[in-house]
PDB file of N, CA and C in Angstrom:
ATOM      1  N   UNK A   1       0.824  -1.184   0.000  1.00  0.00           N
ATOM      2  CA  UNK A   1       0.000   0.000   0.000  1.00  0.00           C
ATOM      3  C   UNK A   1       0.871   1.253   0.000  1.00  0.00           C
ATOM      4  N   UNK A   2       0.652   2.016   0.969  1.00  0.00           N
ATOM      5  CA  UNK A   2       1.317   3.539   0.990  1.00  0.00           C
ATOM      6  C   UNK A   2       2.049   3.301   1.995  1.00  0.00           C
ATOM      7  N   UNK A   3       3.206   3.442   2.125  1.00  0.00           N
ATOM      8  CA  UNK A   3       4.255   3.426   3.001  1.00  0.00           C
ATOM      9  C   UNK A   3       4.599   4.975   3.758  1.00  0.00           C
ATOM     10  N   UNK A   4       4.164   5.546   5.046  1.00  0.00           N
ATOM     11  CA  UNK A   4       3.877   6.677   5.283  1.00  0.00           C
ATOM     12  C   UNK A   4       5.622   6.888   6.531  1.00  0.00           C
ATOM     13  N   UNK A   5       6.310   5.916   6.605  1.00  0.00           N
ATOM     14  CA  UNK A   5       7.546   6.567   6.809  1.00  0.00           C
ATOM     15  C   UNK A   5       9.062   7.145   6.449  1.00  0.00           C
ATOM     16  N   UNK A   6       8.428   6.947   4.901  1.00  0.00           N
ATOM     17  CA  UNK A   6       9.367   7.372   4.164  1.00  0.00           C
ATOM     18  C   UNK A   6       8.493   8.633   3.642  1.00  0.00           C
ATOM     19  N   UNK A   7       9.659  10.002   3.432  1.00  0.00           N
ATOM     20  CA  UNK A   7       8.801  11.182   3.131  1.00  0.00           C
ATOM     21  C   UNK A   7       9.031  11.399   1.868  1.00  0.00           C
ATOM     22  N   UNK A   8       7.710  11.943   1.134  1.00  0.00           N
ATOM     23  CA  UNK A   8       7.386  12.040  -0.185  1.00  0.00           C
ATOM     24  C   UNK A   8       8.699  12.837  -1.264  1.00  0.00           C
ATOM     25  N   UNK A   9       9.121  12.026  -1.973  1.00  0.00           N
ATOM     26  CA  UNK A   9       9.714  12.434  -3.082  1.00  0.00           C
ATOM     27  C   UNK A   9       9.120  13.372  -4.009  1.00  0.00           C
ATOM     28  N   UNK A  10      10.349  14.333  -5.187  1.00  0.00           N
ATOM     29  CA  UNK A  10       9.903  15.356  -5.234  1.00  0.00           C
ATOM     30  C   UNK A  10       8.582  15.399  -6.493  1.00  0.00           C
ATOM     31  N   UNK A  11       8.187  14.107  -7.198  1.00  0.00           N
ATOM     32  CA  UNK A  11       7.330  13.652  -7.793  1.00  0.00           C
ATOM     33  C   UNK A  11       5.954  13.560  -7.023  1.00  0.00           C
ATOM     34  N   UNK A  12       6.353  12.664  -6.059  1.00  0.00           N
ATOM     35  CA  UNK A  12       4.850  12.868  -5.609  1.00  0.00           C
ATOM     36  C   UNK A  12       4.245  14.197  -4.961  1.00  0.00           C
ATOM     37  N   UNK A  13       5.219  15.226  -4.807  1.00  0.00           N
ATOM     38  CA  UNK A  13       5.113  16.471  -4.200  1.00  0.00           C
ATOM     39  C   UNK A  13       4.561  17.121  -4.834  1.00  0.00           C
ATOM     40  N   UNK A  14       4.856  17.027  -6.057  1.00  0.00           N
ATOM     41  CA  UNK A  14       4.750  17.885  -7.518  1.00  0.00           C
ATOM     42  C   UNK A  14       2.949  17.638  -7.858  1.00  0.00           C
ATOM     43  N   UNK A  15       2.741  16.011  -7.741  1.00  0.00           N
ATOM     44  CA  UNK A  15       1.629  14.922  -8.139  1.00  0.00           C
ATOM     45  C   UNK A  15       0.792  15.589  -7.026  1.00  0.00           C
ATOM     46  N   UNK A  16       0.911  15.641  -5.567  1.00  0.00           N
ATOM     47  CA  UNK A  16      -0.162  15.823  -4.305  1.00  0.00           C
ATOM     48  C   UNK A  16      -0.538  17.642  -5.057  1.00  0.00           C
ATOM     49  N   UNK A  17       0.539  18.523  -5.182  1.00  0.00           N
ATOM     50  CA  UNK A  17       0.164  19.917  -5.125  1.00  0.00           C
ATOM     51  C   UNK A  17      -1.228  19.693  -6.562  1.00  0.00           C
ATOM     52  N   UNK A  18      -0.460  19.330  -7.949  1.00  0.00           N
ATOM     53  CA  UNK A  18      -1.833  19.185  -8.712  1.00  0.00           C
ATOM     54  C   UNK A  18      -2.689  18.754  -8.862  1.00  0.00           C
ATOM     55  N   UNK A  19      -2.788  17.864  -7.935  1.00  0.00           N
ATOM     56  CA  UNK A  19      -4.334  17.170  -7.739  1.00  0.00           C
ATOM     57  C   UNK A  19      -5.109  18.437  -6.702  1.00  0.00           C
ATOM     58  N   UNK A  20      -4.043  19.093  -5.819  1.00  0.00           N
ATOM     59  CA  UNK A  20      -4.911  19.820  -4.557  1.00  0.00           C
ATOM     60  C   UNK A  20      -5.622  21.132  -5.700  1.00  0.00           C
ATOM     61  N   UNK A  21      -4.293  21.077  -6.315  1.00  0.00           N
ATOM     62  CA  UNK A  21      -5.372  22.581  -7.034  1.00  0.00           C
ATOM     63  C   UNK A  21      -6.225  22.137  -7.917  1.00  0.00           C
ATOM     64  N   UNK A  22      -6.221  20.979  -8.276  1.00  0.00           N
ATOM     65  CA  UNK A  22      -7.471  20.816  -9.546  1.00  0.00           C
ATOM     66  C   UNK A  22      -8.417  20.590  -8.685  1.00  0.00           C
ATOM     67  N   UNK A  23      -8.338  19.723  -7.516  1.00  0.00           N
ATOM     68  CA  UNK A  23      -9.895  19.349  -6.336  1.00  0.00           C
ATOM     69  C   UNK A  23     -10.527  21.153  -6.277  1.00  0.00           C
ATOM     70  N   UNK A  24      -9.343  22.033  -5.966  1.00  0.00           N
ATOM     71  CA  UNK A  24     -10.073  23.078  -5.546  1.00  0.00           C
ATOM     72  C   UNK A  24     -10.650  24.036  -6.916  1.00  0.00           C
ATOM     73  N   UNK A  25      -9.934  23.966  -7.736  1.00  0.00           N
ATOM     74  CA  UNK A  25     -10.608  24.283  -9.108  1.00  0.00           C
ATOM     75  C   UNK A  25     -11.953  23.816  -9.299  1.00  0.00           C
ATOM     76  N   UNK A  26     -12.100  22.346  -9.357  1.00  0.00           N
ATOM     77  CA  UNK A  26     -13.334  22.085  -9.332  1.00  0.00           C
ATOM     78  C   UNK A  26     -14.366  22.240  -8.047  1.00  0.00           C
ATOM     79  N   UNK A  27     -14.292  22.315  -7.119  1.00  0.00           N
ATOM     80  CA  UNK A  27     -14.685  23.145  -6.126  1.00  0.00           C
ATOM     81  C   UNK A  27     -15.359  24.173  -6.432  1.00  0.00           C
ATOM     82  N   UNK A  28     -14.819  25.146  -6.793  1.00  0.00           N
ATOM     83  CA  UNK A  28     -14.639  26.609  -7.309  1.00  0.00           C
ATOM     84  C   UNK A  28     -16.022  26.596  -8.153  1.00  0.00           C
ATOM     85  N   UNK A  29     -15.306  25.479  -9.382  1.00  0.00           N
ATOM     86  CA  UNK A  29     -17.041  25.986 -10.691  1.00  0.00           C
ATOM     87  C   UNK A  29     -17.996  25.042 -10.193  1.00  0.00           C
ATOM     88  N   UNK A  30     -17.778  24.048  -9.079  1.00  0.00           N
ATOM     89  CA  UNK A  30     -19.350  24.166  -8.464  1.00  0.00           C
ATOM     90  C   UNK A  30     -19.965  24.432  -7.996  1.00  0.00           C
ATOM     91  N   UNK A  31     -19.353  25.309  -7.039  1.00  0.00           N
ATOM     92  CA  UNK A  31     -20.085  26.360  -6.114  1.00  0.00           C
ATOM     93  C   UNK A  31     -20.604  27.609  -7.022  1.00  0.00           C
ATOM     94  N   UNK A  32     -19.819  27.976  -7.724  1.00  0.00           N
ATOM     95  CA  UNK A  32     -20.164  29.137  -9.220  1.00  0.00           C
ATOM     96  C   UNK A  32     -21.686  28.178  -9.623  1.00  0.00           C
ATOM     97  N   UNK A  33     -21.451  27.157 -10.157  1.00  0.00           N
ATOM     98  CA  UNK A  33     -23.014  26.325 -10.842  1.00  0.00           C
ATOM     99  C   UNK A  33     -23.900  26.793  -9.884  1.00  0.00           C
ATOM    100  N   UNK A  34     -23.619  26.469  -8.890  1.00  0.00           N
ATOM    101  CA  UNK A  34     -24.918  26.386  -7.685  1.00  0.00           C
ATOM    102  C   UNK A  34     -25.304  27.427  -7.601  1.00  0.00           C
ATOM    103  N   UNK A  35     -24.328  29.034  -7.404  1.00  0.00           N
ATOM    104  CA  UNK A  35     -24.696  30.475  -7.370  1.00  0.00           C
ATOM    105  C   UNK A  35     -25.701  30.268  -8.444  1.00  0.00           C
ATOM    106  N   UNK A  36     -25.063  30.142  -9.720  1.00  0.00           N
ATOM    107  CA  UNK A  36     -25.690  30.690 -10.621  1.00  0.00           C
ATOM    108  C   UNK A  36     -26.923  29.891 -11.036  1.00  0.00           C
ATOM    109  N   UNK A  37     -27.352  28.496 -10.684  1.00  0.00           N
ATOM    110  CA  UNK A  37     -28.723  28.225 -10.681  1.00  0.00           C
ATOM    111  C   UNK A  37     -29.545  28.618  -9.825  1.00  0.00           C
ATOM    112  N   UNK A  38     -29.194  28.794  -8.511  1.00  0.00           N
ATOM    113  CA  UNK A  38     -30.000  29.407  -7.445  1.00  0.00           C
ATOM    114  C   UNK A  38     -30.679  30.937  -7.920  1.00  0.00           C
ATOM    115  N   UNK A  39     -29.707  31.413  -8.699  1.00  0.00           N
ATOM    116  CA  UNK A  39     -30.144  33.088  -8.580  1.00  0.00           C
ATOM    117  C   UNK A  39     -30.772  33.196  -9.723  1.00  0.00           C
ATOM    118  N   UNK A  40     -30.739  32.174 -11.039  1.00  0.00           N
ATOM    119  CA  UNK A  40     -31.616  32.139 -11.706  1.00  0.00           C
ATOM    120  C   UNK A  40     -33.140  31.353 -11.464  1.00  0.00           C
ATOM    121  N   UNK A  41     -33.006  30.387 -10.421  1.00  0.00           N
ATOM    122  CA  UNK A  41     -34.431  30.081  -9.874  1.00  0.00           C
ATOM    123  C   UNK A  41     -35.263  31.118  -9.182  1.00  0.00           C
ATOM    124  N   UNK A  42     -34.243  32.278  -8.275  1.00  0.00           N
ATOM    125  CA  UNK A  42     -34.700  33.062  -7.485  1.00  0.00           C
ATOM    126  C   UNK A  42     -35.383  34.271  -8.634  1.00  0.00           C
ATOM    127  N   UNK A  43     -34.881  34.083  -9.742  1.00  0.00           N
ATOM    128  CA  UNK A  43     -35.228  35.603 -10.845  1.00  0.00           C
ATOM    129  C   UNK A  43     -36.524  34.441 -11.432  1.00  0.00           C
ATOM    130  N   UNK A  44     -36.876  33.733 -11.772  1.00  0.00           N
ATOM    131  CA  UNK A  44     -38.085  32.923 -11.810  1.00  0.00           C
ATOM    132  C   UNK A  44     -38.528  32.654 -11.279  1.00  0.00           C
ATOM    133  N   UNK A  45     -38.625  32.671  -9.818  1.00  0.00           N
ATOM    134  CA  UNK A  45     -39.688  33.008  -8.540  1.00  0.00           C
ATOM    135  C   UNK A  45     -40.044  34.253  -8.641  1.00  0.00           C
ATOM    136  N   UNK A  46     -39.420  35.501  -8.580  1.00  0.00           N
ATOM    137  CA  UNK A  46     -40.118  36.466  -8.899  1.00  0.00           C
ATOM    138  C   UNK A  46     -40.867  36.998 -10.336  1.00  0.00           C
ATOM    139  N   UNK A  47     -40.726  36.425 -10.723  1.00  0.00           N
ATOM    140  CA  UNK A  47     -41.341  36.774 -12.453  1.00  0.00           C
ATOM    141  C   UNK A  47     -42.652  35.860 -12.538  1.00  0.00           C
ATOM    142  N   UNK A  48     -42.634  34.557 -11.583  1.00  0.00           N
ATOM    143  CA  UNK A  48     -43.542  33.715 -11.989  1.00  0.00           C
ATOM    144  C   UNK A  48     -43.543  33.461 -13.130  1.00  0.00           C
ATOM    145  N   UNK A  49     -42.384  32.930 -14.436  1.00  0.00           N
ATOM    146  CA  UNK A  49     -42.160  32.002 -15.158  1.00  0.00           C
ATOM    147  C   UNK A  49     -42.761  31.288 -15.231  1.00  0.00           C
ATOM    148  N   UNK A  50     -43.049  30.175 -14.810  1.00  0.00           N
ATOM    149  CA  UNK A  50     -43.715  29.019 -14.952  1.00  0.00           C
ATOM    150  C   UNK A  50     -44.757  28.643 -14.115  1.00  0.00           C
ATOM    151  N   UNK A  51     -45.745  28.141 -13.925  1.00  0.00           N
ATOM    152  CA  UNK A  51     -46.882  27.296 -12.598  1.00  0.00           C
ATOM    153  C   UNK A  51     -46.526  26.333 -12.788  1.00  0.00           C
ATOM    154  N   UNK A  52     -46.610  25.851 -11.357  1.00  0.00           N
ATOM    155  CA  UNK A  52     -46.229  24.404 -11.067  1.00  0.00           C
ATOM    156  C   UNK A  52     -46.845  23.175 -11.872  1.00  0.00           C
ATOM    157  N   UNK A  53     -48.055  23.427 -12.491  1.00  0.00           N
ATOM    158  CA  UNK A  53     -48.522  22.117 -13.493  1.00  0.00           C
ATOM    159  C   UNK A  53     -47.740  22.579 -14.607  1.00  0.00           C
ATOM    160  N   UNK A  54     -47.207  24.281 -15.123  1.00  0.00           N
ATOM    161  CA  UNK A  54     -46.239  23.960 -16.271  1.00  0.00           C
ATOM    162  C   UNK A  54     -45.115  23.287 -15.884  1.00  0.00           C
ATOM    163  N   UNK A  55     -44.372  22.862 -14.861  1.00  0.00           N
ATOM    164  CA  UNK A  55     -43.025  22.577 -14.681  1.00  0.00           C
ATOM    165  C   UNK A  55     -43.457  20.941 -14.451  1.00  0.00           C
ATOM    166  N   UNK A  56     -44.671  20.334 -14.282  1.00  0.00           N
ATOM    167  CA  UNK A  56     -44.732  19.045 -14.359  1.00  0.00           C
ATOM    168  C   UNK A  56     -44.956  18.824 -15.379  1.00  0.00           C
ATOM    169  N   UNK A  57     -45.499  19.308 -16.693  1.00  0.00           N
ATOM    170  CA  UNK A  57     -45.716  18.873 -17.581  1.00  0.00           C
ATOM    171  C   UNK A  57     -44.494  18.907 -18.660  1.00  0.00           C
ATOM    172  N   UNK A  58     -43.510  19.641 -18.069  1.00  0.00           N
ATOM    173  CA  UNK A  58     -42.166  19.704 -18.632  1.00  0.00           C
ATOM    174  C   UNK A  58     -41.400  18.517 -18.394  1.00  0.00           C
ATOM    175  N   UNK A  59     -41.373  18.386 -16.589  1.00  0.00           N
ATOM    176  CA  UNK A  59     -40.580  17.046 -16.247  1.00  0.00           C
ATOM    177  C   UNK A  59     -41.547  15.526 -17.147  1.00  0.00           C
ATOM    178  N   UNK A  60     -42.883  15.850 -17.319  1.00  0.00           N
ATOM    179  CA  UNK A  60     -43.413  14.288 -17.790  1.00  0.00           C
ATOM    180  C   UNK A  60     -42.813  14.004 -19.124  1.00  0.00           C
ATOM    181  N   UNK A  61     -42.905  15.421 -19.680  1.00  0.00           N
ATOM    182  CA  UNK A  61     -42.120  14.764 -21.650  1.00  0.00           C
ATOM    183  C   UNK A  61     -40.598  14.422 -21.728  1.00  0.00           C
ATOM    184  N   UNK A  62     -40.027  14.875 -20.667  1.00  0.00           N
ATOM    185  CA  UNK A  62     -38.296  14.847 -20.994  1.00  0.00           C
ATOM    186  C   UNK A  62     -38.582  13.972 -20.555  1.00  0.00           C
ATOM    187  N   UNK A  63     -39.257  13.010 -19.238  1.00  0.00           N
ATOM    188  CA  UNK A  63     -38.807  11.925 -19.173  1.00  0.00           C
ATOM    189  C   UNK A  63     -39.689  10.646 -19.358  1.00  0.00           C
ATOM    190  N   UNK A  64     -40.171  10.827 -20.760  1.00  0.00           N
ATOM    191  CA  UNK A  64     -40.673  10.518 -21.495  1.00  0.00           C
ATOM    192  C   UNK A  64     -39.665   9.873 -22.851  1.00  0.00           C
ATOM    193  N   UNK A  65     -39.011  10.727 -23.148  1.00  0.00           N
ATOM    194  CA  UNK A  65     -38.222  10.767 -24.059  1.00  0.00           C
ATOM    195  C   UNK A  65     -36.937   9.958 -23.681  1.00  0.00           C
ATOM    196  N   UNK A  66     -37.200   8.146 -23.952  1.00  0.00           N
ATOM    197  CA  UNK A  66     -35.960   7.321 -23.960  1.00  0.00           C
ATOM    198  C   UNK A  66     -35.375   7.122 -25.282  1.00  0.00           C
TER     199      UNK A  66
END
């Protein structure tokens, strides 16, 4: 397995730092997704966009469509 008393060579140093910044990269644009669907649900709560039998009759055809 992982042998944790020998300390990391300068490969895996290199390997741990770009994985940490890509985890937090992706981090980053999902919390951005989430802003940005939330605040577009919140701008279609106030507009009243849709009624709730339009948004079921939306979910019945897409998943409808195999």
């Amino acid at each position: 397995m992982n042998d944790t008393s020998t300390p990391p060579n300068g490969q895996a140093l290199a390997r741990q730092a770009r994985l940490r910044d890509a985890l937090r990269a992706n981090l980053k644009k999902r919390r951005a997704q989430i802003r940005g669907r939330a605040a577009s649900e919140s701008e279609g709560d106030e507009q009243g966009s849709e009624t709730p039998a339009a948004v079921d009759a939306n979910v019945m055809t897409k998943g409808d469509q195999r």
